[in-house]
Protein backbone atom coordinates (compact mmCIF):
# COMPACT_ATOMS: atom_id res chain seq x y z
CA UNK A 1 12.68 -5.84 -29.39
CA UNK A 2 13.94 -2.10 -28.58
CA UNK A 3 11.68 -0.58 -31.16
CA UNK A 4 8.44 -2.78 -29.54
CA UNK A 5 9.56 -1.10 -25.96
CA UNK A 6 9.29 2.22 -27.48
CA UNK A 7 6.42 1.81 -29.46
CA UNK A 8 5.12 0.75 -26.21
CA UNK A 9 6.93 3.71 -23.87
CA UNK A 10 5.34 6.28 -26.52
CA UNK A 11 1.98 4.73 -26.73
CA UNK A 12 2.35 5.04 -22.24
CA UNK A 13 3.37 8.72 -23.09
CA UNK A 14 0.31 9.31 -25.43
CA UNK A 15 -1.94 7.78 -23.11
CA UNK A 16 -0.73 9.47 -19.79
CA UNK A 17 -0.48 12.68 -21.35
CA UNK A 18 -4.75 12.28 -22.40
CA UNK A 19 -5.38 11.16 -19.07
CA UNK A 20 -3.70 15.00 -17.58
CA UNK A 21 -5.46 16.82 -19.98
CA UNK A 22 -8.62 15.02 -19.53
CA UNK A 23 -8.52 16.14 -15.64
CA UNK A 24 -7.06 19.34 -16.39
CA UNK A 25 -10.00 19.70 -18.23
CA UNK A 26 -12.24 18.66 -15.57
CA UNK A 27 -10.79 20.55 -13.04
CA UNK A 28 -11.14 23.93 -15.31
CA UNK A 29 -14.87 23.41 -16.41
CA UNK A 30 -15.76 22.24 -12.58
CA UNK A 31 -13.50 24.45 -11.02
CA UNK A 32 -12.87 21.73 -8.94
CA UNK A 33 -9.03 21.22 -6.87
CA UNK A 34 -6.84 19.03 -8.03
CA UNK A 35 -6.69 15.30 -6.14
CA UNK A 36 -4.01 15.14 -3.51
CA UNK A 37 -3.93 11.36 -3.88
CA UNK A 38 -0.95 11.23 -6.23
CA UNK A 39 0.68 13.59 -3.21
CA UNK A 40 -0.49 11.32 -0.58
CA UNK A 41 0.92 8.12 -2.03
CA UNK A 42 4.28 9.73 -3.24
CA UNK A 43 4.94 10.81 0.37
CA UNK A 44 3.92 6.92 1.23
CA UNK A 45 6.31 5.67 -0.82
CA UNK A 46 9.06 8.32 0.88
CA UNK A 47 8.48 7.44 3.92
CA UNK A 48 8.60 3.83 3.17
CA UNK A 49 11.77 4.40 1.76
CA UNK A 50 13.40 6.48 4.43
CA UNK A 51 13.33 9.81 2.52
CA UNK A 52 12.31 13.02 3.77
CA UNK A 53 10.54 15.04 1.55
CA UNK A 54 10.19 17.84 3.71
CA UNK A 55 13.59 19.20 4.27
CA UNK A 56 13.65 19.73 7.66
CA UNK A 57 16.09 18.11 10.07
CA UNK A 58 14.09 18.31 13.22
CA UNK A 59 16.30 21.69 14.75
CA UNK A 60 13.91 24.40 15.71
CA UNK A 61 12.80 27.04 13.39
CA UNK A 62 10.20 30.02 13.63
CA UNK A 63 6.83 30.22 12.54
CA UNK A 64 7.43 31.20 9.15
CA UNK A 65 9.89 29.10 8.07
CA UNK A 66 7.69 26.04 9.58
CA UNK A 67 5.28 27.03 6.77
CA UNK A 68 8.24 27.57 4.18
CA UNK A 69 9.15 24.04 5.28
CA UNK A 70 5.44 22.84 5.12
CA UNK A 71 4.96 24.27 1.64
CA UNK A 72 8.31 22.68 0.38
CA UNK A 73 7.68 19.25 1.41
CA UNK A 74 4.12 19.24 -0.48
CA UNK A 75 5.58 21.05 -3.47
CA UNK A 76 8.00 17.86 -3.49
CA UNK A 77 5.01 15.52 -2.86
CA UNK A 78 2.97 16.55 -5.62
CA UNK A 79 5.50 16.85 -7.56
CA UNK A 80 6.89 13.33 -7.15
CA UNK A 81 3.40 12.11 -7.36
CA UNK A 82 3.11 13.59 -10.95
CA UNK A 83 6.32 11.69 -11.90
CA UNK A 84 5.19 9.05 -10.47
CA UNK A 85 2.11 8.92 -12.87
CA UNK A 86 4.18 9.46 -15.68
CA UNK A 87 6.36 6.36 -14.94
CA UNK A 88 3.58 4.65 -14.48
CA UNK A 89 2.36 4.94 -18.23
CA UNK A 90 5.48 4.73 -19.43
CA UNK A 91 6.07 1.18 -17.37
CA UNK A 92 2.63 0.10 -18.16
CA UNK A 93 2.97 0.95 -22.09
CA UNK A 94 6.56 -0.63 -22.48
CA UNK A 95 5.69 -4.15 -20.67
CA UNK A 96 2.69 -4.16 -22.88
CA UNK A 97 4.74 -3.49 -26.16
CA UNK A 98 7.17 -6.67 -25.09
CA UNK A 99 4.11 -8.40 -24.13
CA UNK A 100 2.76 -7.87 -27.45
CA UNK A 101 5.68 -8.56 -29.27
CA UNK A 102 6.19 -12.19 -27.98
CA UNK A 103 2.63 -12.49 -28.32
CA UNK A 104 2.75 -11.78 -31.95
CA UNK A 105 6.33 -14.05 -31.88
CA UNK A 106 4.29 -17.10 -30.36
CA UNK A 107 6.45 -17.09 -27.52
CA UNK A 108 3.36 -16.49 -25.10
CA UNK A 109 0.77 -18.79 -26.49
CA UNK A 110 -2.83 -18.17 -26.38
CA UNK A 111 -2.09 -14.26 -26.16
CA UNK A 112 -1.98 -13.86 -29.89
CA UNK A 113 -5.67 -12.72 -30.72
CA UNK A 114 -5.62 -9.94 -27.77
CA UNK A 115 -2.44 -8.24 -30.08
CA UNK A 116 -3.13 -8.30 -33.26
């Protein structure tokens, strides 16, 4: 069972990892920025769960360090939103490698001719 998982976490790594290069690519040959919606939803998420991403704690500061503050915060939001993508695959790839393996097993009937 551990080696389907991993089969399936590295098959989620491969695939993720195409998927960044692919836009990478994009965004060099179009010279297009890079989508903030991976951002957007990570600070979602945050503030869903009661976490503040932008390190402030509400005392007041000057102009400048309002922007340092500003900057952190979306440094952590696109950052989280990159790891976020990257759990993703690796979620997505290890269900589908138990999937696959209790497909194979008969366990899940009817599955068998999408997995082999």
């Amino acid at each position: 069972m551990l080696n389907a998982v991993l089969s399936g976490v590295a098959a989620g790594a491969v695939g993720t990892a195409a998927l960044n290069v692919a836009t990478y690519v994009d965004v060099l040959v179009r010279g297009r920025p890079e989508s903030q919606v991976p951002a957007e939803v990570a600070e979602k998420i945050a503030a869903g769960a009661g976490i503040d991403l932008g390190g402030g704690d509400g005392t007041p500061t000057s102009d400048d360090q309002q922007k340092q503050r500003q900057q952190t915060a979306q440094n952590r939001k696109s950052g989280l939103g990159a790891l976020m993508g990257y759990g993703t695959g690796l979620g997505v790839g290890a269900a589908y490698g138990v999937i696959r393996l209790l497909a194979c097993h008969g366990v899940i009937d009817g599955c068998t001719h999408w997995f082999r």
